[in-house]
Protein backbone atom coordinates (compact mmCIF):
# COMPACT_ATOMS: atom_id res chain seq x y z
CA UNK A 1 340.02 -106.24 88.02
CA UNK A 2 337.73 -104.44 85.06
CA UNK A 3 334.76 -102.59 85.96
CA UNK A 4 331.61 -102.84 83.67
CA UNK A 5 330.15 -99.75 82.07
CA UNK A 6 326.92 -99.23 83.52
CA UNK A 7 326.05 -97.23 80.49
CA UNK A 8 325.33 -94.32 82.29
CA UNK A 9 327.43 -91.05 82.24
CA UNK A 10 328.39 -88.66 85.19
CA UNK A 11 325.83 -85.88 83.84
CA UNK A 12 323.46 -88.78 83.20
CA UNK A 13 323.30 -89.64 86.62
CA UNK A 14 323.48 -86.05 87.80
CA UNK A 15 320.22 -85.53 85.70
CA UNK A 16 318.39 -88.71 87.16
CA UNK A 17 319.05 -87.76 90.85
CA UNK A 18 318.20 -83.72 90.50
CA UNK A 19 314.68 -84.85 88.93
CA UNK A 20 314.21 -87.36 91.53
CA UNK A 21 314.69 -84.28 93.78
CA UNK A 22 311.61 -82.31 92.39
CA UNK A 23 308.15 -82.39 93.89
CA UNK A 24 305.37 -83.30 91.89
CA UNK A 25 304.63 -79.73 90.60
CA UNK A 26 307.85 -79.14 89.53
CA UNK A 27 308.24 -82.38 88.18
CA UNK A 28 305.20 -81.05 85.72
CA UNK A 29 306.74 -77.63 84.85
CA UNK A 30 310.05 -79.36 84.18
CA UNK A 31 308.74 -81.84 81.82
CA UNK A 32 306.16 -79.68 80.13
CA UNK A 33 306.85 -76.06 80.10
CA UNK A 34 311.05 -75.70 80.05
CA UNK A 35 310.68 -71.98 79.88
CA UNK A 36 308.92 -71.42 83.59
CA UNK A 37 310.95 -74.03 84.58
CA UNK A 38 314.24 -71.99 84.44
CA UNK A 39 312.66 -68.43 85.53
CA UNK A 40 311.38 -69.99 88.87
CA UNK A 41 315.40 -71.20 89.26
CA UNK A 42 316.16 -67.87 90.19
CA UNK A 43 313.50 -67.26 92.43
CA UNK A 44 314.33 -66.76 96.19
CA UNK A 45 314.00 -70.86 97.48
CA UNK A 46 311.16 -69.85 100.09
CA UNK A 47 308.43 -68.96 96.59
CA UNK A 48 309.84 -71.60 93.72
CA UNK A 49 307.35 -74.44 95.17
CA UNK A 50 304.37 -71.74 95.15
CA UNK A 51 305.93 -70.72 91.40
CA UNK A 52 306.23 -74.33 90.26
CA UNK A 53 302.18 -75.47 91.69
CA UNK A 54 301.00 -72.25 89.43
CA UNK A 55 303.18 -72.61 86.69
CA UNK A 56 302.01 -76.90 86.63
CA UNK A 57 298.27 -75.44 87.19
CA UNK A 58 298.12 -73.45 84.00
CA UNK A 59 299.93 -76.23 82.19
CA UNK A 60 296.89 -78.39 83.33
CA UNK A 61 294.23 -76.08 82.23
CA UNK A 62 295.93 -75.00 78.85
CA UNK A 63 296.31 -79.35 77.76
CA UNK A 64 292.58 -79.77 78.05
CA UNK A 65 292.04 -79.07 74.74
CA UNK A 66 294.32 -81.65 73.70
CA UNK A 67 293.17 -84.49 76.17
CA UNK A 68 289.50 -84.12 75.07
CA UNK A 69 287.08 -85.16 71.82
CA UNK A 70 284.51 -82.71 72.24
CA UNK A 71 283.97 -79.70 73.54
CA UNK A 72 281.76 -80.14 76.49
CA UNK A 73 284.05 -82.70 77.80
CA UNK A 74 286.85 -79.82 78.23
CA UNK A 75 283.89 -77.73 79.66
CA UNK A 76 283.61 -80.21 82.09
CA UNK A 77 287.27 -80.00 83.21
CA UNK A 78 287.60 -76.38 83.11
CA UNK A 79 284.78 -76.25 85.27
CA UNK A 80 286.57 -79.44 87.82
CA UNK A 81 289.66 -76.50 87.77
CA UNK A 82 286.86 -73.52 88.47
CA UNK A 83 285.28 -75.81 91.15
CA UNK A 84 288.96 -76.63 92.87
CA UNK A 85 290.00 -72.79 92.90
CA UNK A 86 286.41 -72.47 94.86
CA UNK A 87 287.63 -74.97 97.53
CA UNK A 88 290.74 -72.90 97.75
CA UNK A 89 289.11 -70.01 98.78
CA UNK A 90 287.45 -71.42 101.02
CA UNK A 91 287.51 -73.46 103.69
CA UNK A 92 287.63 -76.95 102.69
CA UNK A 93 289.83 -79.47 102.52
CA UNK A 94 291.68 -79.51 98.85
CA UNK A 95 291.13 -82.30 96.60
CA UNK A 96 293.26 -84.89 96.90
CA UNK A 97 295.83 -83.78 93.60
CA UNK A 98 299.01 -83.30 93.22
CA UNK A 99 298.82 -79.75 91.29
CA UNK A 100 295.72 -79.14 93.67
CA UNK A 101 296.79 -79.65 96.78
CA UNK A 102 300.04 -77.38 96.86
CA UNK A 103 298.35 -75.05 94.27
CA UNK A 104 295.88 -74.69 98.05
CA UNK A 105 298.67 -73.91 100.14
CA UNK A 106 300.46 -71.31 97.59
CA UNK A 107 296.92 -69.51 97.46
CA UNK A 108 296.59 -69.63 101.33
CA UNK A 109 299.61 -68.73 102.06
CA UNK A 110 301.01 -66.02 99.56
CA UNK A 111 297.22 -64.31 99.59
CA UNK A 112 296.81 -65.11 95.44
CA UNK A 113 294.10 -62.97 93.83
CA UNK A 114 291.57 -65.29 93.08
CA UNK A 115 290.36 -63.30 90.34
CA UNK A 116 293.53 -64.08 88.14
CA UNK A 117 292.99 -68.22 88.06
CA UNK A 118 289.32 -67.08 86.91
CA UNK A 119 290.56 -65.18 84.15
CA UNK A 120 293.43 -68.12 82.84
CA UNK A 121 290.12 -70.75 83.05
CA UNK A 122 287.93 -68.37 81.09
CA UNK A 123 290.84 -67.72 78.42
CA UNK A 124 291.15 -71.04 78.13
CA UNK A 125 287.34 -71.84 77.11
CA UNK A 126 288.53 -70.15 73.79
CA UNK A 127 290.66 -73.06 73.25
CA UNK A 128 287.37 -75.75 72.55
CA UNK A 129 286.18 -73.61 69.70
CA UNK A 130 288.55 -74.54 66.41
CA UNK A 131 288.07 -71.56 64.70
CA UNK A 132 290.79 -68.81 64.45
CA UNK A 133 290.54 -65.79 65.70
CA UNK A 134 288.76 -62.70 63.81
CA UNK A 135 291.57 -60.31 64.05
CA UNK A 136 294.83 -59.73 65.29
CA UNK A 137 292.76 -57.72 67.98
CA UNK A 138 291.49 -60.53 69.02
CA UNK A 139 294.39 -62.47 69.30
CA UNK A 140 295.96 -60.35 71.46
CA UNK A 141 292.96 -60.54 73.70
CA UNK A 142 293.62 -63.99 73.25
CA UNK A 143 297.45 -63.76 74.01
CA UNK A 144 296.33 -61.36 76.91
CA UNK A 145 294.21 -63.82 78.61
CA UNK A 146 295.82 -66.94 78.90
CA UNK A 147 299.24 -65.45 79.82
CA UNK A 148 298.80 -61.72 81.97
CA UNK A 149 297.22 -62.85 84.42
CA UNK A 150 300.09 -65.44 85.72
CA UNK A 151 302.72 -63.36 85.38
CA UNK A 152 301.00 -61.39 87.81
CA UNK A 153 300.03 -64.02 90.15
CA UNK A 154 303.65 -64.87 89.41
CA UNK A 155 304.53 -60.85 91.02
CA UNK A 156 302.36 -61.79 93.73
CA UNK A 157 304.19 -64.62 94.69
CA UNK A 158 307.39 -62.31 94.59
CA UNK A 159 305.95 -60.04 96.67
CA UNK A 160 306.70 -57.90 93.37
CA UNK A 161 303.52 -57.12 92.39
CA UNK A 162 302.92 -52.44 92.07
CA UNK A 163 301.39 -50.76 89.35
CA UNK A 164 304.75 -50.35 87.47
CA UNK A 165 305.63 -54.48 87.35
CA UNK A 166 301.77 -54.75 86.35
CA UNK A 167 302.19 -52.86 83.58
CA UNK A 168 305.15 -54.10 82.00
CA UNK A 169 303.52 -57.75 83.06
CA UNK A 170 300.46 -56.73 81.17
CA UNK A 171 302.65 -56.38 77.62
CA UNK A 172 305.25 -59.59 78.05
CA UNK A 173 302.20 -61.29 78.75
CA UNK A 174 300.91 -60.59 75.41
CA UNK A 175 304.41 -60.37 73.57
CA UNK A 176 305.90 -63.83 75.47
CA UNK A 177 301.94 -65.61 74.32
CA UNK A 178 302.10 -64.38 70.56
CA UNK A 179 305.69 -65.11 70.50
CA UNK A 180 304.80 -68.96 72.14
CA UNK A 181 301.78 -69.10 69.17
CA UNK A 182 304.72 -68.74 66.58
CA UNK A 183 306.81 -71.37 68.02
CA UNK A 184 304.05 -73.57 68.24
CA UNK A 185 302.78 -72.95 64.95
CA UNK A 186 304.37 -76.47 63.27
CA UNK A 187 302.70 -78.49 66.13
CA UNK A 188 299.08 -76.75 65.26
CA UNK A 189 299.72 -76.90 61.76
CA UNK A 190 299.90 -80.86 61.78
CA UNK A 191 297.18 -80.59 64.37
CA UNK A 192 295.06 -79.20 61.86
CA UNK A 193 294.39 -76.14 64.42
CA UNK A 194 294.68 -72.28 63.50
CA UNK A 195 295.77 -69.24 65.49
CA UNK A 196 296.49 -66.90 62.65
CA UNK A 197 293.93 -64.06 62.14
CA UNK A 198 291.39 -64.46 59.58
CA UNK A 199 291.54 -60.86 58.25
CA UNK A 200 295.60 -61.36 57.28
CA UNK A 201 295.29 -64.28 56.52
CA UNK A 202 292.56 -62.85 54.08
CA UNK A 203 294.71 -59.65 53.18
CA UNK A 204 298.09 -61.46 52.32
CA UNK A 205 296.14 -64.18 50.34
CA UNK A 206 297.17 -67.14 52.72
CA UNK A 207 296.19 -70.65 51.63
CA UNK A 208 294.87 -73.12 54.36
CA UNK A 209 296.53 -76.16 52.29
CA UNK A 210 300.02 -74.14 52.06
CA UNK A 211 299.46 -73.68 56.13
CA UNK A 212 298.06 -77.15 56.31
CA UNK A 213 301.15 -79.10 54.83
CA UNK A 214 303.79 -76.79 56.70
CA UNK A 215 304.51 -74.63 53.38
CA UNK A 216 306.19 -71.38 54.51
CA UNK A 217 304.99 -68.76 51.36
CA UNK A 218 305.27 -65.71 50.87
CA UNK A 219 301.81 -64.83 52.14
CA UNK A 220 302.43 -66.72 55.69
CA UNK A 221 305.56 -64.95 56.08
CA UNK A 222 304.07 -61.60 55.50
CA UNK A 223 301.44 -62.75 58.18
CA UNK A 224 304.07 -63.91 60.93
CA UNK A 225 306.16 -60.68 60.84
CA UNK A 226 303.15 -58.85 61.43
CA UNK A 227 302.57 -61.00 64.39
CA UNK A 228 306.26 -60.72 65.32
CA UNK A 229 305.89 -56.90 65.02
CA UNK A 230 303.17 -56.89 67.68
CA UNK A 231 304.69 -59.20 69.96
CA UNK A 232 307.98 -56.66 69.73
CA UNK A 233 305.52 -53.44 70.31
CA UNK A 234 304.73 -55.27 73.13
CA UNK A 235 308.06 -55.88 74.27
CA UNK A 236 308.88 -52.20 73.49
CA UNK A 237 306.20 -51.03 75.61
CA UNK A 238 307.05 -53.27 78.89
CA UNK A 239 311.00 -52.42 78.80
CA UNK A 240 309.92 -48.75 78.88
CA UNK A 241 308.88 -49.24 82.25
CA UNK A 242 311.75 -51.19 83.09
CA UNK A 243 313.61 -48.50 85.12
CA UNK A 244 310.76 -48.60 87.84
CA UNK A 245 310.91 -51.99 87.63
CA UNK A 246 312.89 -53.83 90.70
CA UNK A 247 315.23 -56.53 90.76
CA UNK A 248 313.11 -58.70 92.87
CA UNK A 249 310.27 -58.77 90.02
CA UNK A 250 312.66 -60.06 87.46
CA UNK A 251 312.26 -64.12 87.89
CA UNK A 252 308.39 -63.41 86.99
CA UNK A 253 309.54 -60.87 83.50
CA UNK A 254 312.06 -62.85 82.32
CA UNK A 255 310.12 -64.51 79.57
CA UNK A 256 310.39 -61.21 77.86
CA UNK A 257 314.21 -62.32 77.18
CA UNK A 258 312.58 -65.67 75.81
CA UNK A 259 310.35 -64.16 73.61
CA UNK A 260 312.94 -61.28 72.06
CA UNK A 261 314.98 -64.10 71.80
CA UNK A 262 312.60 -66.33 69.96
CA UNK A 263 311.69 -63.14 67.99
CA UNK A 264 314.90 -62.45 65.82
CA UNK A 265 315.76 -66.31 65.44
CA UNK A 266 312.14 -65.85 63.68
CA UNK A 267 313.65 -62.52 61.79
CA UNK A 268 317.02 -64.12 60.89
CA UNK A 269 314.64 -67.16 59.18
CA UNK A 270 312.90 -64.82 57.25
CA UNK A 271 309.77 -65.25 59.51
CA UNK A 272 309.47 -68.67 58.52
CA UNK A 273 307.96 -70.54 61.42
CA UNK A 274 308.53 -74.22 60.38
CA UNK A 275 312.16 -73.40 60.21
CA UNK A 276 312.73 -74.68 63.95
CA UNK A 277 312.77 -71.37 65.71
CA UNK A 278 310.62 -73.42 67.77
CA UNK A 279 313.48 -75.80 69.06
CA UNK A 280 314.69 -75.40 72.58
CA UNK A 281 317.90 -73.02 73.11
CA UNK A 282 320.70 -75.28 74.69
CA UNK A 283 321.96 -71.79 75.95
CA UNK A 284 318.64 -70.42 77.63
CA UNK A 285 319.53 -70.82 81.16
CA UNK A 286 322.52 -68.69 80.51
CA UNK A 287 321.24 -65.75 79.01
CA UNK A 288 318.81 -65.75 81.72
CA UNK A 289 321.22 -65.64 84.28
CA UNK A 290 323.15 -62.86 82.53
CA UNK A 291 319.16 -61.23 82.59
CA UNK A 292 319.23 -61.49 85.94
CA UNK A 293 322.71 -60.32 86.70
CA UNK A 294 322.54 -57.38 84.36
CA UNK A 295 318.81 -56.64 86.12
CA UNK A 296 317.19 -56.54 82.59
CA UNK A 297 314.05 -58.63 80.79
């Protein structure tokens, strides 16, 4: 008796039943942000659901750009966000959502600073306004803003968070964002969007058509390895600390490995970022085991 091929393989179907497994929230931070997705995997079980509704909350507030024509209209959803963080401070039921809702119970119970979802919906504001920013100042603040501030609601969650893991936070926060801009730079590109400062882009004589139509010159090289150097100062800066660092921290500093990673792939290309340094590494979840073995970010 022959057997028909269902047309579905044994890692096919392993696949299909592991993300019929996931809740809602980490359903969202599967799909949409691959990176987090892996870190919260070596999380201690009893956090990864409190990980995964943070991690699927700042995916939600850093689309709205993209799901809205004007900018009041993503005002008006950044403030919905501002208005459900409220709720979950307070005493009220949570609206009925399913990043909401558990988002609510990971703030109850893990005692989240509330001041850190403020600070991801205010970066995000910067987001509605097309124009690039001023300086590579600026862009850090930028980088700083929409990325610090979970990695240390990310400690908190850990139970990880002391001066020393806020530190080093405060720098792969910065480093992992800048390095994330760069990888991302091809998809803004065609998007007609713009992250590199005006004052290099000034300095190294950087066309907006050559940037516009995915042209890697000399003059947007010269810009990206500047960025890349910053991002590695950064990286520099938050390994220093790494010795005061503990082991328990690690599943919230381990995009620091991403972004170094990221970082010479970008080198090796000649800082070219629409050479696909932006394509997902088959080996990721490896290396970030070995990370975690190894204690290191």
């Amino acid at each position: 008796m022959q057997h028909r091929s269902t047309g579905k393989t044994a890692s096919s179907v392993w696949r299909s039943s592991v993300a019929a497994s996931l809740s809602p929230v980490a359903s969202i931070v599967r799909t949409h942000d691959r990176d987090r997705f892996q870190t919260v995997l070596f999380a201690p079980g009893q956090v990864r659901e409190a990980l995964f509704a943070i991690y699927a909350f700042n995916y939600e507030i850093a689309r709205v750009r993209e799901t809205v024509r004007e900018p009041m209209l993503g005002q008006i959803r950044l403030q919905w966000w501002r208005e459900a963080i409220d709720a979950a401070y307070g005493e009220a039921q949570p609206r009925r959502h399913e990043v909401v809702e558990p988002l609510t119970t990971a703030i109850r119970s893990r005692g989240l600073s509330r001041g850190y979802f403020d600070r991801l919906i205010d970066a995000r504001e910067r987001d509605l306004d097309d124009a690039p920013p001023a300086t590579l100042t600026a862009l850090e603040d930028y980088a700083d803003g929409t990325s610090k501030p979970l990695i240390r609601l990310a400690l908190e969650t850990l139970g990880s968070a002391t001066p020393s893991t806020e530190t080093a936070a405060a720098d792969i926060g910065v480093a992992y964002a800048l390095t994330g801009l760069l990888r991302a730079m091809p998809v803004h590109a065609l998007a007609g969007r713009c992250f590199i400062p005006l004052d290099l882009a000034t300095e190294a004589g950087l066309e907006p058509a050559d940037y516009a139509a995915g042209r890697a010159t000399p003059a947007l090289r010269r810009v990206v390895e500047i960025i890349v150097r910053a991002a590695e100062r950064h990286l520099a800066a938050a390994r220093a600390k790494r010795r005061d660092v503990p082991k328990a921290a690690l599943p919230a500093l381990l995009p620091a490995r991403i972004a170094s990673r990221a970082l010479k792939r970008l080198e090796r290309a000649g800082y070219d970022p629409f050479s696909g340094i932006g394509e997902s590494d088959p080996l990721q979840s490896w290396r970030l085991a070995f990370a975690m073995l190894k204690g290191r970010f």
